[in-house]
Each structure stands twice: as structure tokens, then as C-alpha cells.
C-alpha atoms as a PDB file:
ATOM      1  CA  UNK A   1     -27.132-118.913  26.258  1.00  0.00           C
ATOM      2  CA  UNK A   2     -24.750-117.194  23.770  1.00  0.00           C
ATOM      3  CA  UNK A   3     -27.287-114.054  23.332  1.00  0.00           C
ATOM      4  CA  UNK A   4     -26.847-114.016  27.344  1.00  0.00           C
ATOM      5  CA  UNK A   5     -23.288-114.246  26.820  1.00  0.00           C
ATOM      6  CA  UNK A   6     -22.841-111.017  24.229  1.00  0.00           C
ATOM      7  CA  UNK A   7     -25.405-108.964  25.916  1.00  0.00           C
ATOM      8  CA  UNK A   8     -23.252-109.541  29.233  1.00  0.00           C
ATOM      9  CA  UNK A   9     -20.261-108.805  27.268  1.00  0.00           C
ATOM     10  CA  UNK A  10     -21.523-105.778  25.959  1.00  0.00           C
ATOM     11  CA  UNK A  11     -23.086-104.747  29.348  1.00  0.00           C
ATOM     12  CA  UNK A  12     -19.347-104.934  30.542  1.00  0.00           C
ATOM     13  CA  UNK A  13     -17.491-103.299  28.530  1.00  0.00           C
ATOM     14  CA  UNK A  14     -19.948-100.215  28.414  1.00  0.00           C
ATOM     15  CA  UNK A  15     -19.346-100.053  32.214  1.00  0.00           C
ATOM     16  CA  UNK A  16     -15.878-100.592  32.010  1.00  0.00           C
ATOM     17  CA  UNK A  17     -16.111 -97.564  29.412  1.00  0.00           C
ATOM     18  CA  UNK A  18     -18.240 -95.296  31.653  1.00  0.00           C
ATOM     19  CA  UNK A  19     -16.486 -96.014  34.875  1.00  0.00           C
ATOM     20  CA  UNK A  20     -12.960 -95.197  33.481  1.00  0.00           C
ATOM     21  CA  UNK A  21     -11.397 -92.174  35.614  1.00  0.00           C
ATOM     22  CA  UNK A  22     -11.650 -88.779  33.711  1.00  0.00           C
ATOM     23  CA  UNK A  23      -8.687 -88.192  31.945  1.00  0.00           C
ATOM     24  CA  UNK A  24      -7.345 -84.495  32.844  1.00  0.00           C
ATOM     25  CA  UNK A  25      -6.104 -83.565  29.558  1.00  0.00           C
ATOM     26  CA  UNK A  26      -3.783 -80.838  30.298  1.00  0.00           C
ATOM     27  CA  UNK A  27      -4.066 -77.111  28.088  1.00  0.00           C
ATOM     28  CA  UNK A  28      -1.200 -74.970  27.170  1.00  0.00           C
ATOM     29  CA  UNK A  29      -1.729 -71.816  28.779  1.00  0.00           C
ATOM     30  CA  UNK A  30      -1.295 -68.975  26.340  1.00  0.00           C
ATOM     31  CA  UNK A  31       0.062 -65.457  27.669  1.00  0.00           C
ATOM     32  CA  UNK A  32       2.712 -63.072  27.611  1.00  0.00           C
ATOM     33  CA  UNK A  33       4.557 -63.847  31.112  1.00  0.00           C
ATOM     34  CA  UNK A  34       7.296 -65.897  31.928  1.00  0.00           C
ATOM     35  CA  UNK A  35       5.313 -68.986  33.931  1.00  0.00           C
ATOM     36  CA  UNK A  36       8.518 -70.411  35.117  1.00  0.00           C
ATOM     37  CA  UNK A  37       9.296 -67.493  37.284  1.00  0.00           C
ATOM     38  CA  UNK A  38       5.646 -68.059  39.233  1.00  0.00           C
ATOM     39  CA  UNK A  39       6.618 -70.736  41.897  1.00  0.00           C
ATOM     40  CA  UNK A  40       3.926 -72.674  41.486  1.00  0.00           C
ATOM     41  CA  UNK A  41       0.872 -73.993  39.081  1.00  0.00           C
ATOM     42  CA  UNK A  42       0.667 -70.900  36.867  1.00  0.00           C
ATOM     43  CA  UNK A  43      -3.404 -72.330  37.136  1.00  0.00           C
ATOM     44  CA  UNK A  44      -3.299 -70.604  40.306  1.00  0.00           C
ATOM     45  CA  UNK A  45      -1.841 -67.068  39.705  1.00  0.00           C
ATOM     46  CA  UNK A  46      -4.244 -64.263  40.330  1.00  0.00           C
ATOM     47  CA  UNK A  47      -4.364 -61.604  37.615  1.00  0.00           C
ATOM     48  CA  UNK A  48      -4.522 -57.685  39.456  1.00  0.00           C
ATOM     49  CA  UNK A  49      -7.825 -55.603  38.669  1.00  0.00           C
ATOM     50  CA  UNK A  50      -7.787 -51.704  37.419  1.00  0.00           C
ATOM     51  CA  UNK A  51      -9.756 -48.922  39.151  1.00  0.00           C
ATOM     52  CA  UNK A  52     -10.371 -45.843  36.791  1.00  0.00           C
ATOM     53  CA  UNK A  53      -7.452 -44.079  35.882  1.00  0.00           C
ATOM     54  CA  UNK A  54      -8.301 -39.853  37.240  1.00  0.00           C
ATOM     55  CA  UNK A  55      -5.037 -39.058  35.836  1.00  0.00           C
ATOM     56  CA  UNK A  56      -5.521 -35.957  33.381  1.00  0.00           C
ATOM     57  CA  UNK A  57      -1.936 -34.966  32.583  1.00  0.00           C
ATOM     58  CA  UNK A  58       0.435 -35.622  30.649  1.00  0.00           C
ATOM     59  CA  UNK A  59       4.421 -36.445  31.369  1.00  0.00           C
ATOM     60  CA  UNK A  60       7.491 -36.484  30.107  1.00  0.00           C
ATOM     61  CA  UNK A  61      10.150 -38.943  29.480  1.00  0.00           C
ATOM     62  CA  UNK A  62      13.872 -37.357  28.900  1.00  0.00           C
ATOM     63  CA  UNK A  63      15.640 -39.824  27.389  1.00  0.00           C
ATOM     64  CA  UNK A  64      19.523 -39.069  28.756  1.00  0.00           C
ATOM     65  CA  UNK A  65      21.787 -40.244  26.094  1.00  0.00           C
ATOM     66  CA  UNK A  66      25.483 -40.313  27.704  1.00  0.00           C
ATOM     67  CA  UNK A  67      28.667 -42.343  28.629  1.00  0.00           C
ATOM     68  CA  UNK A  68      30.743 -42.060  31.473  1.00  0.00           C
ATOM     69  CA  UNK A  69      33.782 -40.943  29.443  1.00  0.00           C
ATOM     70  CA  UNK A  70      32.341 -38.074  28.298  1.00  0.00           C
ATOM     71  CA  UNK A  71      33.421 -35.140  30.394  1.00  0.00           C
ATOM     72  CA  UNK A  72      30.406 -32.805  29.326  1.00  0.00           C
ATOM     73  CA  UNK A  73      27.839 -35.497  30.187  1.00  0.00           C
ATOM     74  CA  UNK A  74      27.387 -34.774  34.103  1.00  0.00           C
ATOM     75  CA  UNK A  75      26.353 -31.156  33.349  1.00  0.00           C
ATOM     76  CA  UNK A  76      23.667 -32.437  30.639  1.00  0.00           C
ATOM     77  CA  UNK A  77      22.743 -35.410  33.368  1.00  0.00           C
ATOM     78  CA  UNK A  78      22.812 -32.118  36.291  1.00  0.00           C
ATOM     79  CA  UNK A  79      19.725 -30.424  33.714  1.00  0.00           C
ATOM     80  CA  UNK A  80      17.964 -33.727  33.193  1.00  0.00           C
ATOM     81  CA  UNK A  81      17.424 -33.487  36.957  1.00  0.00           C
ATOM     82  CA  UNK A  82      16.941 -30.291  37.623  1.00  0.00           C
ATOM     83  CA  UNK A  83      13.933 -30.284  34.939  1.00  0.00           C
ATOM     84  CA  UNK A  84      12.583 -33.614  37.017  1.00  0.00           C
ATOM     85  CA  UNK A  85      12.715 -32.173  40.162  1.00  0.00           C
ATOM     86  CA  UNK A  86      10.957 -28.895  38.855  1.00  0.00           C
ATOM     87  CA  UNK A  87       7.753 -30.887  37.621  1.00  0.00           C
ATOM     88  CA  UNK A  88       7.719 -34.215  40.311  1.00  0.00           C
ATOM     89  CA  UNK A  89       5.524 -36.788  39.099  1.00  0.00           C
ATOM     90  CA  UNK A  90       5.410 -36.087  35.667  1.00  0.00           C
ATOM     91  CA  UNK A  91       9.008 -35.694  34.307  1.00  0.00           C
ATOM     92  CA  UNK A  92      11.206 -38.779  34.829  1.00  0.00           C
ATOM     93  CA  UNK A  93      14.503 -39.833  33.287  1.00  0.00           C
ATOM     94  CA  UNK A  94      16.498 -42.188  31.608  1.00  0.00           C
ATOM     95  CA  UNK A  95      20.084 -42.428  31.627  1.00  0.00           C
ATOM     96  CA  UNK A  96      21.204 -44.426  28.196  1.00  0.00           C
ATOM     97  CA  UNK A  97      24.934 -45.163  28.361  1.00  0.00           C
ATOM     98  CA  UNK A  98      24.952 -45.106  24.508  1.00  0.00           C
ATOM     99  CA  UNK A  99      25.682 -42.537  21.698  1.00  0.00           C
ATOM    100  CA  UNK A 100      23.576 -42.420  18.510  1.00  0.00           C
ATOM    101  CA  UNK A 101      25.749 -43.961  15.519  1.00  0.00           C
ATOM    102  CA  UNK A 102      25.197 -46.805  13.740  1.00  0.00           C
ATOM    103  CA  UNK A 103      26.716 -48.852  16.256  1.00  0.00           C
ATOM    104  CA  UNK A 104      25.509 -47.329  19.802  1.00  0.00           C
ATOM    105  CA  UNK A 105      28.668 -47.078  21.430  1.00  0.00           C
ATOM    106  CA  UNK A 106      31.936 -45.181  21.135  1.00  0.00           C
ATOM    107  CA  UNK A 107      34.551 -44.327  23.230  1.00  0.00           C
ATOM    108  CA  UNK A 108      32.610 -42.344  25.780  1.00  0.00           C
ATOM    109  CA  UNK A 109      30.933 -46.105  26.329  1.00  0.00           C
ATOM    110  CA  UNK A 110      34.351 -47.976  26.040  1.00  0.00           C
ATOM    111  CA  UNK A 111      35.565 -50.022  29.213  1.00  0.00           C
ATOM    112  CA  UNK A 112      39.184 -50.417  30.550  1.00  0.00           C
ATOM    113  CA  UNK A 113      40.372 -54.309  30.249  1.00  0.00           C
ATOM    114  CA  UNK A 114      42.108 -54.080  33.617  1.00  0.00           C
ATOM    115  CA  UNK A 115      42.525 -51.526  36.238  1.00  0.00           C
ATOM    116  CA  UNK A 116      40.761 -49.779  38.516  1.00  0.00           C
ATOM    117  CA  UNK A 117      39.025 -47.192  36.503  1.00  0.00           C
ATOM    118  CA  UNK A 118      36.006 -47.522  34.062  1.00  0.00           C
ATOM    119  CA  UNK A 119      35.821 -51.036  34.096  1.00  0.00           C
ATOM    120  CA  UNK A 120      31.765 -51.211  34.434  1.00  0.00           C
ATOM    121  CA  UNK A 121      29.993 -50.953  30.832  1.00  0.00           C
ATOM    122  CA  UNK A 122      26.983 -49.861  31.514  1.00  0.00           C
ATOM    123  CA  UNK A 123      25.333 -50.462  28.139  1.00  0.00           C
ATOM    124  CA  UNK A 124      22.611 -52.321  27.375  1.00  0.00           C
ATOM    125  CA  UNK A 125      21.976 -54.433  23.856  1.00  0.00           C
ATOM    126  CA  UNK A 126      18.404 -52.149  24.097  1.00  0.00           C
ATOM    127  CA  UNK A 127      20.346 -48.874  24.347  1.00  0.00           C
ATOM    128  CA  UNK A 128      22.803 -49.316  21.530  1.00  0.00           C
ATOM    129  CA  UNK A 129      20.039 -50.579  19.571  1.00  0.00           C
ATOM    130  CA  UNK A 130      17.881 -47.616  20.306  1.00  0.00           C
ATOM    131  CA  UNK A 131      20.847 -45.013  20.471  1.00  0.00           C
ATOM    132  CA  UNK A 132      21.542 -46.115  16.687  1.00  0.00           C
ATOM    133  CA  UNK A 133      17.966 -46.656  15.268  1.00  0.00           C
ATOM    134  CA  UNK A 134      16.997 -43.099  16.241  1.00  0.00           C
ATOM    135  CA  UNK A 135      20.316 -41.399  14.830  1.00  0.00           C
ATOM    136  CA  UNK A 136      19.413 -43.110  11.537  1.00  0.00           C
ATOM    137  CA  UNK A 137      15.961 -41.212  11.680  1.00  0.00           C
ATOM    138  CA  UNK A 138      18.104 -38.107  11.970  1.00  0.00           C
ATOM    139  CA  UNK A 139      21.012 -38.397  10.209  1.00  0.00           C
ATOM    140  CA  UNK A 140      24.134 -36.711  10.435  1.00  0.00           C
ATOM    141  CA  UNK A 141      26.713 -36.589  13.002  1.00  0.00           C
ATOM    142  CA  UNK A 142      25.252 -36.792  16.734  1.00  0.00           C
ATOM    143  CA  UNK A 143      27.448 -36.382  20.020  1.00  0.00           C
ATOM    144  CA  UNK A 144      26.977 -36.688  23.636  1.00  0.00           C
ATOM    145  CA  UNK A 145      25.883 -35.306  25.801  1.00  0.00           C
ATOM    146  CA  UNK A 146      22.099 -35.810  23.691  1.00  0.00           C
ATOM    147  CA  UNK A 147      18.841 -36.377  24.402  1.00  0.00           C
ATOM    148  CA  UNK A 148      15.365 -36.819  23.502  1.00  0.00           C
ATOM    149  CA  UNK A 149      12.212 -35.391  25.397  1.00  0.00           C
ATOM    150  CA  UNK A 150       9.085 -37.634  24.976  1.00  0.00           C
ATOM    151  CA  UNK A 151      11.205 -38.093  21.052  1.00  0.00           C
ATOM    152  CA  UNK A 152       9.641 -34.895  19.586  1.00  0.00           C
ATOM    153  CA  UNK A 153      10.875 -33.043  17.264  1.00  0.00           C
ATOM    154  CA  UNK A 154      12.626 -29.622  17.239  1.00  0.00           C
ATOM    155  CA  UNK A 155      12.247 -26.615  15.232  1.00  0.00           C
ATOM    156  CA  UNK A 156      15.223 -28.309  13.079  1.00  0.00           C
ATOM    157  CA  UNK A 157      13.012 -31.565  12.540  1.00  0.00           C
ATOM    158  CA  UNK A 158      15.726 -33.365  14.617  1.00  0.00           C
ATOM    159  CA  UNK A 159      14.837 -36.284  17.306  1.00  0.00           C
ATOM    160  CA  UNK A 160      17.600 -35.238  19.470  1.00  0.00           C
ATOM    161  CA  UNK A 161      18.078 -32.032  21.627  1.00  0.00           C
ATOM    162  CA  UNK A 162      20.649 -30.465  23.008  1.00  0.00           C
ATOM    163  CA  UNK A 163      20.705 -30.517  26.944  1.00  0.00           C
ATOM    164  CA  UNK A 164      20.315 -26.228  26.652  1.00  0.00           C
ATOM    165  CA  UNK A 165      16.487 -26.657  24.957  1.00  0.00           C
ATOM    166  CA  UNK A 166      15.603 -29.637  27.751  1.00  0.00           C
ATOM    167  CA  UNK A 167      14.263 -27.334  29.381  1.00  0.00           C
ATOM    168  CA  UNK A 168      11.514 -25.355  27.325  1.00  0.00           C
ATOM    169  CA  UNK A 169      11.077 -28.318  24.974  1.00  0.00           C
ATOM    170  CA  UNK A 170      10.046 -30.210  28.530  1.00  0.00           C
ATOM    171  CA  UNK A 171       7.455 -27.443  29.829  1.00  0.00           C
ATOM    172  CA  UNK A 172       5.809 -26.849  26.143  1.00  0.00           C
ATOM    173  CA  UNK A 173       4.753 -30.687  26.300  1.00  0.00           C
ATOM    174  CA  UNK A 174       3.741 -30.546  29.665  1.00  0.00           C
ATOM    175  CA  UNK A 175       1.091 -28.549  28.639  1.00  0.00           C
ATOM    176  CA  UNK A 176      -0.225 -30.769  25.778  1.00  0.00           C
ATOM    177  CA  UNK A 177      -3.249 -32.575  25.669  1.00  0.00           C
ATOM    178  CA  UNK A 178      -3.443 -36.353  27.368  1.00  0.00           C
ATOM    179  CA  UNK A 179      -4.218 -38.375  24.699  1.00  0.00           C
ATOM    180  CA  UNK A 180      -3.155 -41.703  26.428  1.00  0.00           C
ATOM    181  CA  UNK A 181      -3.430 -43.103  29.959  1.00  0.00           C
ATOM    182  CA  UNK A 182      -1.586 -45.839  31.756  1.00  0.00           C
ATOM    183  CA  UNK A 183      -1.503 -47.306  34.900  1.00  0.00           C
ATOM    184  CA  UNK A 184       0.008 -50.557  36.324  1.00  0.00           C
ATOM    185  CA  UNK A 185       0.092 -52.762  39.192  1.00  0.00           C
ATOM    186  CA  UNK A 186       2.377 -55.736  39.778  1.00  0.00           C
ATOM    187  CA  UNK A 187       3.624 -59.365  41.340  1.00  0.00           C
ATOM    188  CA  UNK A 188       6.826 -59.943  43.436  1.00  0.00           C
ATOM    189  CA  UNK A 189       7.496 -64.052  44.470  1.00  0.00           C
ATOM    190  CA  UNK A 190      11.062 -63.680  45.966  1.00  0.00           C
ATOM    191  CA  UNK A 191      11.812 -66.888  46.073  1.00  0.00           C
ATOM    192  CA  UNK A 192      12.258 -66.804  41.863  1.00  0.00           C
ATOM    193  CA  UNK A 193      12.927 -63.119  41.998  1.00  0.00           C
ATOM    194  CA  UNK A 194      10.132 -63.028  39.445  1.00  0.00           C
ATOM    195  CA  UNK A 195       8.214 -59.911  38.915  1.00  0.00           C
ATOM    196  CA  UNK A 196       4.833 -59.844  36.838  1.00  0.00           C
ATOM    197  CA  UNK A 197       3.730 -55.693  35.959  1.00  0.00           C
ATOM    198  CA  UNK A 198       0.684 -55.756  34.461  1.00  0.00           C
ATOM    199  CA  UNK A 199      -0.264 -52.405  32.294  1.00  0.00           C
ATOM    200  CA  UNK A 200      -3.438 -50.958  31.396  1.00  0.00           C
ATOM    201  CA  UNK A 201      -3.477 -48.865  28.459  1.00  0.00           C
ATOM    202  CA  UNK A 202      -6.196 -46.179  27.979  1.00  0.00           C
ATOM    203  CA  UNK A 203      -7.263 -44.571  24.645  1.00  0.00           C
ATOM    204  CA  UNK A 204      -8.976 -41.157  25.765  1.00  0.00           C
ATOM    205  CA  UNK A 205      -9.655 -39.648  22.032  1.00  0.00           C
ATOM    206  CA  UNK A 206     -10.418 -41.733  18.707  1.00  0.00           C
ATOM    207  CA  UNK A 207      -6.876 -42.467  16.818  1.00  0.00           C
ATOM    208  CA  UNK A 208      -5.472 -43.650  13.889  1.00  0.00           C
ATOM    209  CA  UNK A 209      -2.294 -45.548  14.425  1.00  0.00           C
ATOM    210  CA  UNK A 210       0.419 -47.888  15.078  1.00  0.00           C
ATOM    211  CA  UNK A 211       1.240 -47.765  18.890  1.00  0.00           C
ATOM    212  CA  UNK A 212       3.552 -49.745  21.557  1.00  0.00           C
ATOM    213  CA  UNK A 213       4.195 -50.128  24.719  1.00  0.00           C
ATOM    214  CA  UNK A 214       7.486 -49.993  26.429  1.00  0.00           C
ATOM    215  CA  UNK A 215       8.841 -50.700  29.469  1.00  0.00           C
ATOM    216  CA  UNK A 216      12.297 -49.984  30.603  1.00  0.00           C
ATOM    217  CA  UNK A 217      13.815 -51.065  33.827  1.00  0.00           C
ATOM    218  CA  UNK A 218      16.138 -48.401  35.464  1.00  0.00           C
ATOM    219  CA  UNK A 219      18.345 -48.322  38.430  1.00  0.00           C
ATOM    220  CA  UNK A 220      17.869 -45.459  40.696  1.00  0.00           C
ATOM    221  CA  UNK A 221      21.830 -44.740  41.968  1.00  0.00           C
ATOM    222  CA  UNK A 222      25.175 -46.465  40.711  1.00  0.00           C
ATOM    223  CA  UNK A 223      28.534 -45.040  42.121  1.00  0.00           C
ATOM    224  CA  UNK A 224      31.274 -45.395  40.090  1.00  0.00           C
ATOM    225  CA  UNK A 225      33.806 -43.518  38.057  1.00  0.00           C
ATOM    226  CA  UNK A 226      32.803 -40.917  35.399  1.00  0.00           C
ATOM    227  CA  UNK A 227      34.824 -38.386  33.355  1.00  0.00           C
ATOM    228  CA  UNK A 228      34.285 -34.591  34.435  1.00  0.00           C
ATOM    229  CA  UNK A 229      35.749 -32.113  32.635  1.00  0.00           C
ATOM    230  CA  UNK A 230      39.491 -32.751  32.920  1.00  0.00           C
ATOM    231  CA  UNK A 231      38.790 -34.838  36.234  1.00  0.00           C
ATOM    232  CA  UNK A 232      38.293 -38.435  36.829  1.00  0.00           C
ATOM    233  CA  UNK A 233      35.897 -39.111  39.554  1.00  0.00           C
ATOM    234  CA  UNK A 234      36.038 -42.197  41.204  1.00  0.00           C
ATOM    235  CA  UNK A 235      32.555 -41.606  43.574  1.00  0.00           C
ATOM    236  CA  UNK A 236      30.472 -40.314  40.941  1.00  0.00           C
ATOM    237  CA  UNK A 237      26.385 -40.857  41.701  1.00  0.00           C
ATOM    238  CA  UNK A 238      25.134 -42.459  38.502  1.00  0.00           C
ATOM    239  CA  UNK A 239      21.260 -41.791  38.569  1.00  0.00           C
ATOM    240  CA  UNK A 240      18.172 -43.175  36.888  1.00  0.00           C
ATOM    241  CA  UNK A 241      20.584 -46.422  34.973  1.00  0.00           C
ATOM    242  CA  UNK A 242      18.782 -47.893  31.949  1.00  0.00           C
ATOM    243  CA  UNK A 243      19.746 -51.690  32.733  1.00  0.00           C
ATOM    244  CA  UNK A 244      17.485 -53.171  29.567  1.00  0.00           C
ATOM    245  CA  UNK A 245      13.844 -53.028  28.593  1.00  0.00           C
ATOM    246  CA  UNK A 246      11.461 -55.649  30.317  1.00  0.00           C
ATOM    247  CA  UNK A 247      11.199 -58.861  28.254  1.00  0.00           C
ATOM    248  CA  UNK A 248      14.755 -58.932  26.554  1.00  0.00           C
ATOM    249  CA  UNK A 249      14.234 -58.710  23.025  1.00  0.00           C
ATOM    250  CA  UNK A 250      11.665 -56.036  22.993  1.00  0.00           C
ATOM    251  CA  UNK A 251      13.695 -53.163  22.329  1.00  0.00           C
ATOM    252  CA  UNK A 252      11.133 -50.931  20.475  1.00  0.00           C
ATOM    253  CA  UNK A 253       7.809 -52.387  22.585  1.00  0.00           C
ATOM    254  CA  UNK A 254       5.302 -54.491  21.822  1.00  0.00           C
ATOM    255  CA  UNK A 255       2.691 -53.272  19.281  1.00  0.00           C
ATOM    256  CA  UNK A 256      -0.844 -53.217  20.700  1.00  0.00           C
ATOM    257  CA  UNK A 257      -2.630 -51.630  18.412  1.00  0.00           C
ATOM    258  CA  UNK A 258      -2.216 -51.204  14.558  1.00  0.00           C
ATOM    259  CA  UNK A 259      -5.385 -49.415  13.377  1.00  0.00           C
ATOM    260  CA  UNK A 260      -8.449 -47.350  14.636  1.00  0.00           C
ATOM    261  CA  UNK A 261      -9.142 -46.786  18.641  1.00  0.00           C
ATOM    262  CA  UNK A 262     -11.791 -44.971  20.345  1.00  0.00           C
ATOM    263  CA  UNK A 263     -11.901 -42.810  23.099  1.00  0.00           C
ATOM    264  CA  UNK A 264     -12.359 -45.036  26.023  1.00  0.00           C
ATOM    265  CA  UNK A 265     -10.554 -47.612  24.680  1.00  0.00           C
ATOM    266  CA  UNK A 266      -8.927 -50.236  27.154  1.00  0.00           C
ATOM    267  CA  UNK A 267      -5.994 -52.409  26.674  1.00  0.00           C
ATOM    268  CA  UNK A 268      -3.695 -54.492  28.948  1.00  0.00           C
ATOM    269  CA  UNK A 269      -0.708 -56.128  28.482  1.00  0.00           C
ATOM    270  CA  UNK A 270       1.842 -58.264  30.783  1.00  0.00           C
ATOM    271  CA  UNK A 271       5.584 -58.619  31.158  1.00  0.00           C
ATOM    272  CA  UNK A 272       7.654 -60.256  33.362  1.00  0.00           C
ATOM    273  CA  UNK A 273      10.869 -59.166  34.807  1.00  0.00           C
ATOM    274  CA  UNK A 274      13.815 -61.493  36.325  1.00  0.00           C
ATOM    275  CA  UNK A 275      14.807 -58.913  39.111  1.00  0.00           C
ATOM    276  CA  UNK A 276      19.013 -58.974  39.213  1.00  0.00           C
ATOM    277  CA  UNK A 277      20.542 -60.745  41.950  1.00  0.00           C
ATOM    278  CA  UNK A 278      21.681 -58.190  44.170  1.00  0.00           C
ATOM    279  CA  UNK A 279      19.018 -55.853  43.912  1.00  0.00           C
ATOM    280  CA  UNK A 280      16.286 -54.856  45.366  1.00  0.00           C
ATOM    281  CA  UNK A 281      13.057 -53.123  45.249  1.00  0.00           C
ATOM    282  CA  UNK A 282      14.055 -50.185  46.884  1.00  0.00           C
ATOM    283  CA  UNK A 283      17.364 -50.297  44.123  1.00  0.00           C
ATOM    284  CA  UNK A 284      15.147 -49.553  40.744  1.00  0.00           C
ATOM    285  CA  UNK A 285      12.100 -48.683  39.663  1.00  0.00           C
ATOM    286  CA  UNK A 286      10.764 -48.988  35.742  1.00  0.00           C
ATOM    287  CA  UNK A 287       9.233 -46.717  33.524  1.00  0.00           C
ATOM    288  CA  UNK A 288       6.072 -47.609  31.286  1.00  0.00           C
ATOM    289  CA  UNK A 289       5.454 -45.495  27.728  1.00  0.00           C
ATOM    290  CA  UNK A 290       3.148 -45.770  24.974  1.00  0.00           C
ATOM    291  CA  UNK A 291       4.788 -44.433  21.777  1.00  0.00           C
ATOM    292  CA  UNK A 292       3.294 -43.957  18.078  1.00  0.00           C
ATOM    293  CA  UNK A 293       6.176 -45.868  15.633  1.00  0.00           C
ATOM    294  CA  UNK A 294       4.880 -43.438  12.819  1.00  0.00           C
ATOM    295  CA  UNK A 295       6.353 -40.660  14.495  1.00  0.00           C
ATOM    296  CA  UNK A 296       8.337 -42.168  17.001  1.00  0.00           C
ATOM    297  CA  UNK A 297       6.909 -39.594  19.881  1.00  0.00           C
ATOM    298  CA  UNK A 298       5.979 -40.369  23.194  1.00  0.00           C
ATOM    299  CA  UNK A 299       2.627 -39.741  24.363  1.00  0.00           C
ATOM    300  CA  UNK A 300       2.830 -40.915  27.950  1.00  0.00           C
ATOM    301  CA  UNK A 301       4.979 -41.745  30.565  1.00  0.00           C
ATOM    302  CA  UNK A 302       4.044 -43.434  33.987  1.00  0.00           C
ATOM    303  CA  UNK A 303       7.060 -44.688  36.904  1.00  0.00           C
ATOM    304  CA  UNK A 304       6.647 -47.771  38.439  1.00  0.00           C
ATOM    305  CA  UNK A 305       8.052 -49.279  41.487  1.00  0.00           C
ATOM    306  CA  UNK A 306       7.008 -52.481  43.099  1.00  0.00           C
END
């Protein structure tokens, strides 16, 4: 009777153990994105796919260092655009309200405490910090009106260019070889404002390197009051605003590769962008570069807009 009774006992608990419910043991999801701002299980979100990439150009980023106290900026912004609309779909700007110091700002950046005139900063923590880690490359004393084009050098050595050499610096790298593709594709959900851009970074020769990837988010048009010549104009057009990088905190990129690459060579990365209140698609668009930190230069430049 008692072997009955253990092998029943044993018999039990064995089916007790074997008919427990599975236990879901939940998994941390790893990735680069912002989960929170996909409004719903993150499980569920559906990653985009890339086509092959036929673009065999390259382009040009001009980056438009200026303030909107400085009275000489609006003819250096007038070339920036000029040079864009010359070459559409491969020069594209952006307008850094910063000047290159060791702090980023001075009093072309400065806003009024009260009043009705200059009381918008449009700085960014990304642009001061860029704006003065770039004049420290350089050295010396460095005004605005500046800028950089794709952050080549000049035939002084320097990183920033006056708005007069925009121009031929611009069409001299236009004609440079594509050594780097990119491409992107994206995810809106309105209801967190949450947008997910998705890059795809393409090696087309064998390097040697450090590179990043960059993304900055720019509005297209902000009117508002800027300093020309002698004048104060309250309905100035403010174009192509640098309003931060994507994923606060990455000022110079993300580093992607820090090594060898071949040709052919895929690689994609994800951000996620909190869209402002206020704005809309049709309001900005962003700008996605891959840069080598050796040398600091650009070599590509793609515009997004979602």
C-alpha cells in the first residue's frame, strides 16, 4: 500500500509539473529607437526593407554658420541658396545659428529679455557644440557670416570658408568620386508624434577608417526678425533652421564603423525623432551624412522628408 501511495504521489506531482501553463518570460528588446514613442507592443513594429541604391553622385552639405544679429549674414545665407538651387538634389543646407568660439554663441546669437525684437534663440546645444569643436580644429579668430562645405579644407588648411569661395569649393566636390551611399525610409504614428528613419549606409570602395552617421533635423521656413545691414527686419524668411540633431546627445553621430570596409559594404542604423508640437511634416525635413572623424569631411549627404 505505501509503494502505491509514493508512486501515486510521484505520478502527481510530475503531472502537476508538466501541466503547469508556460511561463512567457518576457526579453528586453535591444535597439537603437525610442520604443515608447511606438504606440503599441514594440513586438509588433515592422522594420522598412532597402531596394538598391542607383544613386552615383555625390552631394554637398553647406553648413551655414550665422546669427540673426549679424547684419552680413543674409547675403552669405542669399549664396548658400543660390548654390542649392543651381545643383537641386545634391546641394542642401544648413542654417547653424552659432559662431565658432569656444563657446558657440556670441552676440550675433544673443536674445532680447523683453520686447518685441529678437526674442527667439534659435540655437541648438548641437550647434554651439559643433560651432566650437570645429573652430578649435582651426584655430584663430572666426566670424560670421562662415561656413563649411561637406567640412573640407581650403587651400589655407582651414575648415571654414568664406561665403565668396561657396561657390567653387561647392562645384569642385560635386565632381568627386562617390565613395559612400545612403538612403532612408521612415515611420510616422501621430498619435505619439514619434518618427522612426531608418538609414542604410553603403560602402562602394574598400576603406580604412573611423566613420559616423549624422542626422540633423532642420526646419524649412521661420519668419522672424534678423539684422540687415543697418536695418532691422521684422518679416525676415529664416530658411533651412538647424533645430538639433536626431537622438539628443549625438552631436558628432554615431560611429558605425571603426576599421576596414569593403566595397559593397552594407550598414543600417535607426533613430527616432519626437516631432515638435506644432509642426508638421510639410514644416521640416532632415538631412542624413556620413562623415570620416579623422578628417572631419563629409562624404555624403542625402535629404529626408517623411
Amino acid at each position: 500500500m505505501k509503494t502505491i501511495l509514493k508512486i501515486t504521489l510521484v505520478l502527481s506531482v510530475l503531472v502537476s509539473l508538466y501541466s503547469c501553463d508556460k511561463v512567457e518570460y518576457p526579453y528586453k528588446i535591444i535597439t537603437d529607437l525610442d520604443t515608447t514613442l511606438y504606440p503599441g507592443n514594440f513586438r509588433d513594429y515592422v522594420y522598412p526593407t532597402f531596394g538598391a541604391n542607383n544613386n552615383a553622385t555625390r552631394n554637398v552639405l553647406i553648413e551655414d554658420f550665422t546669427g540673426h544679429k549679424c547684419s552680413f549674414c543674409p547675403a552669405a545665407a542669399t549664396e548658400a541658396k543660390n548654390i542649392a538651387e543651381a545643383n537641386p538634389g545634391r546641394v542642401f543646407i544648413a542654417s547653424i545659428h552659432a559662431s565658432p568660439n569656444a563657446s558657440g554663441t556670441s552676440d550675433f546669437q544673443s536674445v532680447a529679455p523683453s520686447g518685441n525684437k529678437y526674442t527667439t534663440d534659435f540655437t541648438t546645444a548641437e550647434g554651439k557644440e559643433i560651432a566650437g569643436y570645429l573652430s578649435n580644429i582651426q584655430g584663430g579668430i572666426v566670424g560670421n557670416p562662415t561656413g563649411t562645405v561637406n567640412r573640407s579644407l581650403n587651400s589655407n588648411g582651414e575648415i571654414f570658408h568664406s561665403a565668396s569661395t561657396w561657390s567653387t569649393t561647392t562645384d569642385s566636390l560635386l565632381n568627386t568620386p562617390l565613395l559612400v551611399n545612403i538612403q532612408a525610409k521612415s515611420n510616422y504614428f501621430e498619435a505619439t508624434r514619434g518618427l522612426f528613419i531608418h538609414a542604410q549606409i553603403e560602402f562602394l570602395t574598400a576603406l580604412t577608417g573611423e566613420y559616423a552617421v549624422v542626422i540633423y533635423a532642420l526646419e524649412n521656413e521661420v519668419i522672424d526678425w534678423q539684422k540687415v545691414l543697418s536695418d532691422d527686419v521684422e518679416d525676415y524668411k529664416h530658411h533651412e533652421v538647424h533645430r538639433g540633431n536626431v537622438f539628443a546627445g549625438e552631436t558628432f553621430g554615431r560611429v558605425f564603423v571603426n576599421g576596414d570596409v569593403i566595397a559593397g559594404q552594407k550598414f543600417e542604423k535607426d533613430f527616432t525623432y519626437n516631432v515638435p508640437a506644432g509642426i508638421t511634416n510639410a514644416d521640416m525635413h532632415f538631412l542624413v551624412y556620413v562623415y570620416d572623424k579623422s578628417t572631419e569631411e563629409i562624404l555624403q549627404v542625402i535629404k529626408y522628408e517623411f
